[in-house]
PDB file of N, CA and C in Angstrom:
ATOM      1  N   UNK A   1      10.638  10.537   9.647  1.00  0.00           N
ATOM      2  CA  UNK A   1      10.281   9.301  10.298  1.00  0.00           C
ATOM      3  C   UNK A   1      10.967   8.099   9.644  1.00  0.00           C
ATOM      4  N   UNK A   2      11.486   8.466   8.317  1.00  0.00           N
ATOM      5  CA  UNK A   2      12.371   7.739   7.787  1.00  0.00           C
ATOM      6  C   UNK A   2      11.494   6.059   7.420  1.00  0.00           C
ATOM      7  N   UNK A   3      12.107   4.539   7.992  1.00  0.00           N
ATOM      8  CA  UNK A   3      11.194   3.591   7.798  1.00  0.00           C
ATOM      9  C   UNK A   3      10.258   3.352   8.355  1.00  0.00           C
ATOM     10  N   UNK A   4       9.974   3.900   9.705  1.00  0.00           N
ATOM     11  CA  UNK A   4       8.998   3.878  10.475  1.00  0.00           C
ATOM     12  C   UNK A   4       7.666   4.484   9.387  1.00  0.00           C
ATOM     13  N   UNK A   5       7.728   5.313   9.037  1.00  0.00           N
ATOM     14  CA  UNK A   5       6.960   6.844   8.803  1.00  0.00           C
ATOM     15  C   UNK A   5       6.389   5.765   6.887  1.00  0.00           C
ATOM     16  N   UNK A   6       7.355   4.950   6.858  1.00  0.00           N
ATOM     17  CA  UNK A   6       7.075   3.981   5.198  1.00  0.00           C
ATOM     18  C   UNK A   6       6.428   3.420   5.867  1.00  0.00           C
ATOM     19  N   UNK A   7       6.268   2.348   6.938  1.00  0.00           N
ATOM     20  CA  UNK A   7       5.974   1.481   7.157  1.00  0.00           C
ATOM     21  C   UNK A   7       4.511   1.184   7.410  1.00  0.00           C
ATOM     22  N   UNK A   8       4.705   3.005   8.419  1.00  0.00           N
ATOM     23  CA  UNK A   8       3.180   3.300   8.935  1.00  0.00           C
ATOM     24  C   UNK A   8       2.230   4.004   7.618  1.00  0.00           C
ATOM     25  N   UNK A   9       2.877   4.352   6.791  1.00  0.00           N
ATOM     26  CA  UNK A   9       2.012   4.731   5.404  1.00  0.00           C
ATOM     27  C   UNK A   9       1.027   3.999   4.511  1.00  0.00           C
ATOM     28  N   UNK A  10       2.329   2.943   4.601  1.00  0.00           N
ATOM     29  CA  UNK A  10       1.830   1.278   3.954  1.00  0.00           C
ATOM     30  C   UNK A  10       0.469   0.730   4.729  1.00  0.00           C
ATOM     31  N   UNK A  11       0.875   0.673   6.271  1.00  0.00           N
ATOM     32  CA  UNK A  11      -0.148   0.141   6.895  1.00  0.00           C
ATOM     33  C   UNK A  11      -1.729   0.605   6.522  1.00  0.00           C
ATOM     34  N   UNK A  12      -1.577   1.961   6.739  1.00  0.00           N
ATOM     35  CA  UNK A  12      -2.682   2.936   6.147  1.00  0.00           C
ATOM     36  C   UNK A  12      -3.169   2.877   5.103  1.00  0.00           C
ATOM     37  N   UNK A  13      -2.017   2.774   3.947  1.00  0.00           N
ATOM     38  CA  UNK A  13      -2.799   2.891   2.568  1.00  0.00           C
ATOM     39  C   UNK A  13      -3.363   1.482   2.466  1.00  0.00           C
ATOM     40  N   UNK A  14      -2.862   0.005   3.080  1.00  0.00           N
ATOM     41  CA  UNK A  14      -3.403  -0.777   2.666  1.00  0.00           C
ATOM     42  C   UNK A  14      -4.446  -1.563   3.101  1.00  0.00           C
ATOM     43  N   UNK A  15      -4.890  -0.828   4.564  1.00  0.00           N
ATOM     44  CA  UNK A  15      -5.956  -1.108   5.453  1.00  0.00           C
ATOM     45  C   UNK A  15      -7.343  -0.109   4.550  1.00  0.00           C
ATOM     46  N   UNK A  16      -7.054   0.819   4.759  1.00  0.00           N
ATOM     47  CA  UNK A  16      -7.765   1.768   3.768  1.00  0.00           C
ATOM     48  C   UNK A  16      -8.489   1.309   2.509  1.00  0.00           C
ATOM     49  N   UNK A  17      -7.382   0.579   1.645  1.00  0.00           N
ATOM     50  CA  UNK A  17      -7.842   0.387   0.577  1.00  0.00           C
ATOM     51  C   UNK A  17      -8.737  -0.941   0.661  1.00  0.00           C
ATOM     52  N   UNK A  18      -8.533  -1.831   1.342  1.00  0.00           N
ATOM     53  CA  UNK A  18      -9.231  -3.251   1.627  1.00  0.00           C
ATOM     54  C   UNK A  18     -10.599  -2.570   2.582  1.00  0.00           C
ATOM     55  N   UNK A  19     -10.624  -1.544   3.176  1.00  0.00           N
ATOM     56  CA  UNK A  19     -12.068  -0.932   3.756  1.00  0.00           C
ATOM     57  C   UNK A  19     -12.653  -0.913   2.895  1.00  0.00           C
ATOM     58  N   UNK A  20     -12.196   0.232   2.263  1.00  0.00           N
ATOM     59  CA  UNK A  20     -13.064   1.101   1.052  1.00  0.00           C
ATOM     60  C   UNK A  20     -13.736  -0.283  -0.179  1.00  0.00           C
ATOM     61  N   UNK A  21     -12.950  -1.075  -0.389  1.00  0.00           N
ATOM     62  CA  UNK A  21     -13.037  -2.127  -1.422  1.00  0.00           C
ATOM     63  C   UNK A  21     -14.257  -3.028  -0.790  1.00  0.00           C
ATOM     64  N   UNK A  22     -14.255  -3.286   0.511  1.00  0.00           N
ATOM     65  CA  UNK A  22     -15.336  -3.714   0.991  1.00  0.00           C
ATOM     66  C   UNK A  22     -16.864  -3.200   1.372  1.00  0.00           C
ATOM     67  N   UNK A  23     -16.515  -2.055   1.343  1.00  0.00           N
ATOM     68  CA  UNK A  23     -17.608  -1.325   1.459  1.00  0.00           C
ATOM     69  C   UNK A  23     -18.366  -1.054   0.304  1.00  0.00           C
ATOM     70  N   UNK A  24     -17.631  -0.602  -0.646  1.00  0.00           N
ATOM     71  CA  UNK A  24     -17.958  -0.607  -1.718  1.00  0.00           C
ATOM     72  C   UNK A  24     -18.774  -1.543  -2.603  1.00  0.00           C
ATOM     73  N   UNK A  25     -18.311  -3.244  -2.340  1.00  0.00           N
ATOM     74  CA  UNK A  25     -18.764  -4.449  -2.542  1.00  0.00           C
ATOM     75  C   UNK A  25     -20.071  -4.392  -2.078  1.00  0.00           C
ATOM     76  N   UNK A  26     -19.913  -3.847  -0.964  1.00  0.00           N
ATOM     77  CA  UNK A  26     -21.260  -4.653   0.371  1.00  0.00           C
ATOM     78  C   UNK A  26     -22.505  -3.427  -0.471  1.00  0.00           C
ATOM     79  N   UNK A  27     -21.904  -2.349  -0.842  1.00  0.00           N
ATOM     80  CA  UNK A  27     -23.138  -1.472  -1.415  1.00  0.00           C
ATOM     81  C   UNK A  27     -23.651  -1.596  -2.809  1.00  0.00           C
ATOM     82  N   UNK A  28     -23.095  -2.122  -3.510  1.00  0.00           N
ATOM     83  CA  UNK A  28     -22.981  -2.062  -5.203  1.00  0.00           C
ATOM     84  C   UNK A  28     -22.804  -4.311  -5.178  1.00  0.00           C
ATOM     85  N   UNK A  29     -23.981  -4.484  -5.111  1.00  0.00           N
ATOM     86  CA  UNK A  29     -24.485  -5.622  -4.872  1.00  0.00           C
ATOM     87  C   UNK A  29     -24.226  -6.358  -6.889  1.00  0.00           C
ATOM     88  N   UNK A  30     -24.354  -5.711  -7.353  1.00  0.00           N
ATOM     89  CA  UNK A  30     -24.593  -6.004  -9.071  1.00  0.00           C
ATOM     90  C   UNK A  30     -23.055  -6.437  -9.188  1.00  0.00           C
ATOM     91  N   UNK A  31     -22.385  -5.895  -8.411  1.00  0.00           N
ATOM     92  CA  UNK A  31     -21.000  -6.307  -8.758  1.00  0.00           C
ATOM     93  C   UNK A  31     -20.751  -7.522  -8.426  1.00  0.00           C
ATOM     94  N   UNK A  32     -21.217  -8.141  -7.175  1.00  0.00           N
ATOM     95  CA  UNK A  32     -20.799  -9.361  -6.530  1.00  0.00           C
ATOM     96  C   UNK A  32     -21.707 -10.873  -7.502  1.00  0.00           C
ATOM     97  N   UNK A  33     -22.884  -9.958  -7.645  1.00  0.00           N
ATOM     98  CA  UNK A  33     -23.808 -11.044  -8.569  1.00  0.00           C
ATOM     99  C   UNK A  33     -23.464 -10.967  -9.867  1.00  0.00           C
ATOM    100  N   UNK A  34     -22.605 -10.280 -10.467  1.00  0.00           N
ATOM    101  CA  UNK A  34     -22.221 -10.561 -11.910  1.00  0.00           C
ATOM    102  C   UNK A  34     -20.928 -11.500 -12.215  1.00  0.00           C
ATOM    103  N   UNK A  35     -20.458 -12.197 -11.176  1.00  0.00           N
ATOM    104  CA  UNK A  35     -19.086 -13.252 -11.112  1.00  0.00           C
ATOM    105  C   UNK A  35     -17.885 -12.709 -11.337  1.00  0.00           C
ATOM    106  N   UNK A  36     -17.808 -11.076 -11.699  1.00  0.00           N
ATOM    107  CA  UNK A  36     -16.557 -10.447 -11.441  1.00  0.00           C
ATOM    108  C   UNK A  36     -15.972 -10.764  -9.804  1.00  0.00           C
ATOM    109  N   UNK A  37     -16.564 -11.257  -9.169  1.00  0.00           N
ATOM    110  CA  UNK A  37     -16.542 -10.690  -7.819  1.00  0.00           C
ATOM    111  C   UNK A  37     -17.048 -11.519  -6.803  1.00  0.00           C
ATOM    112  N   UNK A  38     -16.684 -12.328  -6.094  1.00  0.00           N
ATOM    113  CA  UNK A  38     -16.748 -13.562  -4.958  1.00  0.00           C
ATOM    114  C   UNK A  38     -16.781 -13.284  -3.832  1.00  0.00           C
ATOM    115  N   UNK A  39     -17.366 -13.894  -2.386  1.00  0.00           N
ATOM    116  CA  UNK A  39     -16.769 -13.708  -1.564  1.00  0.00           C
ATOM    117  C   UNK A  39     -16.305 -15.311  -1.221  1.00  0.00           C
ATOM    118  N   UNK A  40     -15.443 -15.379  -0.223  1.00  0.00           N
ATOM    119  CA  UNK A  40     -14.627 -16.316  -0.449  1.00  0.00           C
ATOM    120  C   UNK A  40     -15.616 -17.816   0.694  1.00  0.00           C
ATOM    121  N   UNK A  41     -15.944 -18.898   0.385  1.00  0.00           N
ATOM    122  CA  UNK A  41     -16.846 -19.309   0.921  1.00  0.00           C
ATOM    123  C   UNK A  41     -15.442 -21.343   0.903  1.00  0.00           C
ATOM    124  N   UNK A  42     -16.874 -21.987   1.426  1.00  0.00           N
ATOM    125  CA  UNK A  42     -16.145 -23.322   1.022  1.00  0.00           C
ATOM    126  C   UNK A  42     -15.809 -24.022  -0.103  1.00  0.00           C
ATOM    127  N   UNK A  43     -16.347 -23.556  -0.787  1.00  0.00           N
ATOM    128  CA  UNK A  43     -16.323 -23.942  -2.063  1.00  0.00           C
ATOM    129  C   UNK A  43     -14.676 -23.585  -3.016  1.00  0.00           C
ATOM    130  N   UNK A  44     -14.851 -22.029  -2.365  1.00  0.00           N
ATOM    131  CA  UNK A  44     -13.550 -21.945  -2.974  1.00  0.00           C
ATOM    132  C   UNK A  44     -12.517 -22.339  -2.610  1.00  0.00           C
ATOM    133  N   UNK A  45     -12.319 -23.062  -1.583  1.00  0.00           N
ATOM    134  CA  UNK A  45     -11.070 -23.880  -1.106  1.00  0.00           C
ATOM    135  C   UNK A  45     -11.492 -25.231  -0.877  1.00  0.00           C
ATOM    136  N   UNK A  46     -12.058 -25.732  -1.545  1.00  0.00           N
ATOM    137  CA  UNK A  46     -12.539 -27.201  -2.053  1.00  0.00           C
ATOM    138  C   UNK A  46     -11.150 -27.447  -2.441  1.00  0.00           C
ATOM    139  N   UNK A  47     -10.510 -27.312  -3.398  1.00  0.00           N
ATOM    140  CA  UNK A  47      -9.465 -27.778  -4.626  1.00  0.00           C
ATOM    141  C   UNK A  47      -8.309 -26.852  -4.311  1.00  0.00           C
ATOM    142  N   UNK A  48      -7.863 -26.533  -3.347  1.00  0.00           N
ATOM    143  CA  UNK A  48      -6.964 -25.565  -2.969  1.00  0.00           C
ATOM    144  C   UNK A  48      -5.567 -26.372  -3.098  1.00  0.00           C
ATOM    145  N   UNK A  49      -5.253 -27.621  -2.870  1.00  0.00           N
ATOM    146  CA  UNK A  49      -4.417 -28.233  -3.391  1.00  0.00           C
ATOM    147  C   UNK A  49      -3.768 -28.726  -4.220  1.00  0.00           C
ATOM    148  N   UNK A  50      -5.067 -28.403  -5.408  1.00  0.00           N
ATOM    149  CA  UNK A  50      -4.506 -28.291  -6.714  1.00  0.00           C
ATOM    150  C   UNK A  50      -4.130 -27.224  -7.353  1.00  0.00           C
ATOM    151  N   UNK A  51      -4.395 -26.038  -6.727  1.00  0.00           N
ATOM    152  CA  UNK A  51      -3.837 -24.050  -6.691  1.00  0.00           C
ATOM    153  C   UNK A  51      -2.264 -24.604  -6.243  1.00  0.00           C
ATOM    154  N   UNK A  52      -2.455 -25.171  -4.761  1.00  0.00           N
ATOM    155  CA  UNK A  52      -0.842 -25.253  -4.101  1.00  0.00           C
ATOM    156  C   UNK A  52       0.077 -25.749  -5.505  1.00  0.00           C
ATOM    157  N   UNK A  53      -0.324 -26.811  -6.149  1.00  0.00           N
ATOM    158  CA  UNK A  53       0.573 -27.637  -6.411  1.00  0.00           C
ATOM    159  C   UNK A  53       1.239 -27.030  -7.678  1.00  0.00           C
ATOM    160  N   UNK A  54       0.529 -25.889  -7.978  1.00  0.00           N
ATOM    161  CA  UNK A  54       1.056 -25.348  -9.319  1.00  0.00           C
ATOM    162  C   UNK A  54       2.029 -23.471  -8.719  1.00  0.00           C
ATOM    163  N   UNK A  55       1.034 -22.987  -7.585  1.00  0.00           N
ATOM    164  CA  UNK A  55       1.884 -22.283  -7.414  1.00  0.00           C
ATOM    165  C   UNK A  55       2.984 -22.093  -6.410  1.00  0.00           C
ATOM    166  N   UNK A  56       3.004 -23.025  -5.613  1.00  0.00           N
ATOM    167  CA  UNK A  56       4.535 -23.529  -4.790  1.00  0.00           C
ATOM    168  C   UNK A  56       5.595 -23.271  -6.306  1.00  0.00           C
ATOM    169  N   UNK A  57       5.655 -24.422  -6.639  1.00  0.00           N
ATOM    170  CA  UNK A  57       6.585 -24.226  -7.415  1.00  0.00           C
ATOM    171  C   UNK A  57       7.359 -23.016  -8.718  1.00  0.00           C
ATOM    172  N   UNK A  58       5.862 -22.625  -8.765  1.00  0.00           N
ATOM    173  CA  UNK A  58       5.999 -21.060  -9.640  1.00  0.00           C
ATOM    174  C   UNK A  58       6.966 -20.294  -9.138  1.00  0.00           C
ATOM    175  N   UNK A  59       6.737 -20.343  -7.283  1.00  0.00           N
ATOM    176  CA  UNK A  59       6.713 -18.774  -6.399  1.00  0.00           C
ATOM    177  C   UNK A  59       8.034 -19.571  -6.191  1.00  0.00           C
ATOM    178  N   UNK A  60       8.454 -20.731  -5.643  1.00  0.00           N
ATOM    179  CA  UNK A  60      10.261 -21.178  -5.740  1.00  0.00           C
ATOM    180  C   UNK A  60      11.055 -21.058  -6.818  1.00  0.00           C
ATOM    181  N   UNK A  61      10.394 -21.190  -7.900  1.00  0.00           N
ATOM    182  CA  UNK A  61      11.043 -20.564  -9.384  1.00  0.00           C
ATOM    183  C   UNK A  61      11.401 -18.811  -9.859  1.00  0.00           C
ATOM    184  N   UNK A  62      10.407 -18.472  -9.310  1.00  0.00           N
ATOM    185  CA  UNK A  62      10.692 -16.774  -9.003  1.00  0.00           C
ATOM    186  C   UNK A  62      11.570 -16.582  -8.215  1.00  0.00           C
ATOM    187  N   UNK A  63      11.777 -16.968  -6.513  1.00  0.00           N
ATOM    188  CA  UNK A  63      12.708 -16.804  -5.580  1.00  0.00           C
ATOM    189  C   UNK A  63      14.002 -16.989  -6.293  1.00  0.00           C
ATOM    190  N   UNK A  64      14.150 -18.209  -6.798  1.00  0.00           N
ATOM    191  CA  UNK A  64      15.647 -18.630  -6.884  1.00  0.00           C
ATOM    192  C   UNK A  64      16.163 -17.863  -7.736  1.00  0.00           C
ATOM    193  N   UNK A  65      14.942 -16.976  -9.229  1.00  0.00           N
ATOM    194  CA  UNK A  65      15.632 -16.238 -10.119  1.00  0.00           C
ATOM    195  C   UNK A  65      16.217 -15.019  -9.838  1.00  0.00           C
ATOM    196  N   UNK A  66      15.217 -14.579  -8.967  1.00  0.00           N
ATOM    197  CA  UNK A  66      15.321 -13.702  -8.272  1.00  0.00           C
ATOM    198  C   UNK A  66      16.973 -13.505  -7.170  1.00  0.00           C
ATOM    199  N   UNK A  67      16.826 -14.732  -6.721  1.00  0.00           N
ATOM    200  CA  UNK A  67      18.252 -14.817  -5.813  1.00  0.00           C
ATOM    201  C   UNK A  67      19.122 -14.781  -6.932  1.00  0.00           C
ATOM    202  N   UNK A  68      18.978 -15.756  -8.228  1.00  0.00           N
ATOM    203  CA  UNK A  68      20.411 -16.026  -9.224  1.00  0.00           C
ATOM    204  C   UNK A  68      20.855 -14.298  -9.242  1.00  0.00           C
ATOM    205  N   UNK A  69      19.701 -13.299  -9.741  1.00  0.00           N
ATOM    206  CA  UNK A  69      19.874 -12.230  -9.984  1.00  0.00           C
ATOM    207  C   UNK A  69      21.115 -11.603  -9.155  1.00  0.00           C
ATOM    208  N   UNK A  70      21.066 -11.313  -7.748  1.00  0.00           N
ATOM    209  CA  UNK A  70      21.008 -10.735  -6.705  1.00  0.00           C
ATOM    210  C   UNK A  70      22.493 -11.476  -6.914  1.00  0.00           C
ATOM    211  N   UNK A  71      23.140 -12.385  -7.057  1.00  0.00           N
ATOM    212  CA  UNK A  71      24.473 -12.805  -6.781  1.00  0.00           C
ATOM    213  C   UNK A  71      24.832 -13.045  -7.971  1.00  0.00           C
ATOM    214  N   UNK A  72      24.541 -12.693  -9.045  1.00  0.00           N
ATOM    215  CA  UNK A  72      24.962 -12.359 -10.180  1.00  0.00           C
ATOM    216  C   UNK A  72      26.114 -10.925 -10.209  1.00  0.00           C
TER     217      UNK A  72
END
């Protein structure tokens, strides 16, 4: 199946794994109440612009090294 047959694997393993991870959450309650473990509400994107402002520039600093690499 060649990339198709990757593609559709990926899809699977990573739908799968975000099920199972949720399910898991929703049953094992001690996990979510011990602050390992959030669900994502308003609060947590209160200040999301101050996340942007540090990792924009991180993730353009990776790209470009990444590109220097590549035409190196």
């Amino acid at each position: 199946m060649k990339i198709v047959g990757a593609a559709i694997a990926t899809t699977i393993t990573f739908t799968l794994n975000f099920v199972i991870l949720n399910i898991a959450t929703s049953q094992n309650l001690s996990i979510v109440k011990s602050h390992r473990w959030f669900f994502a509400d308003r609060e947590a994107y209160s200040k999301i612009m101050v996340f942007l402002e540090f990792g924009v520039p991180a993730s353009f600093m990776s790209v470009m090294d990444w590109w220097g690499l590549d035409v190196i």
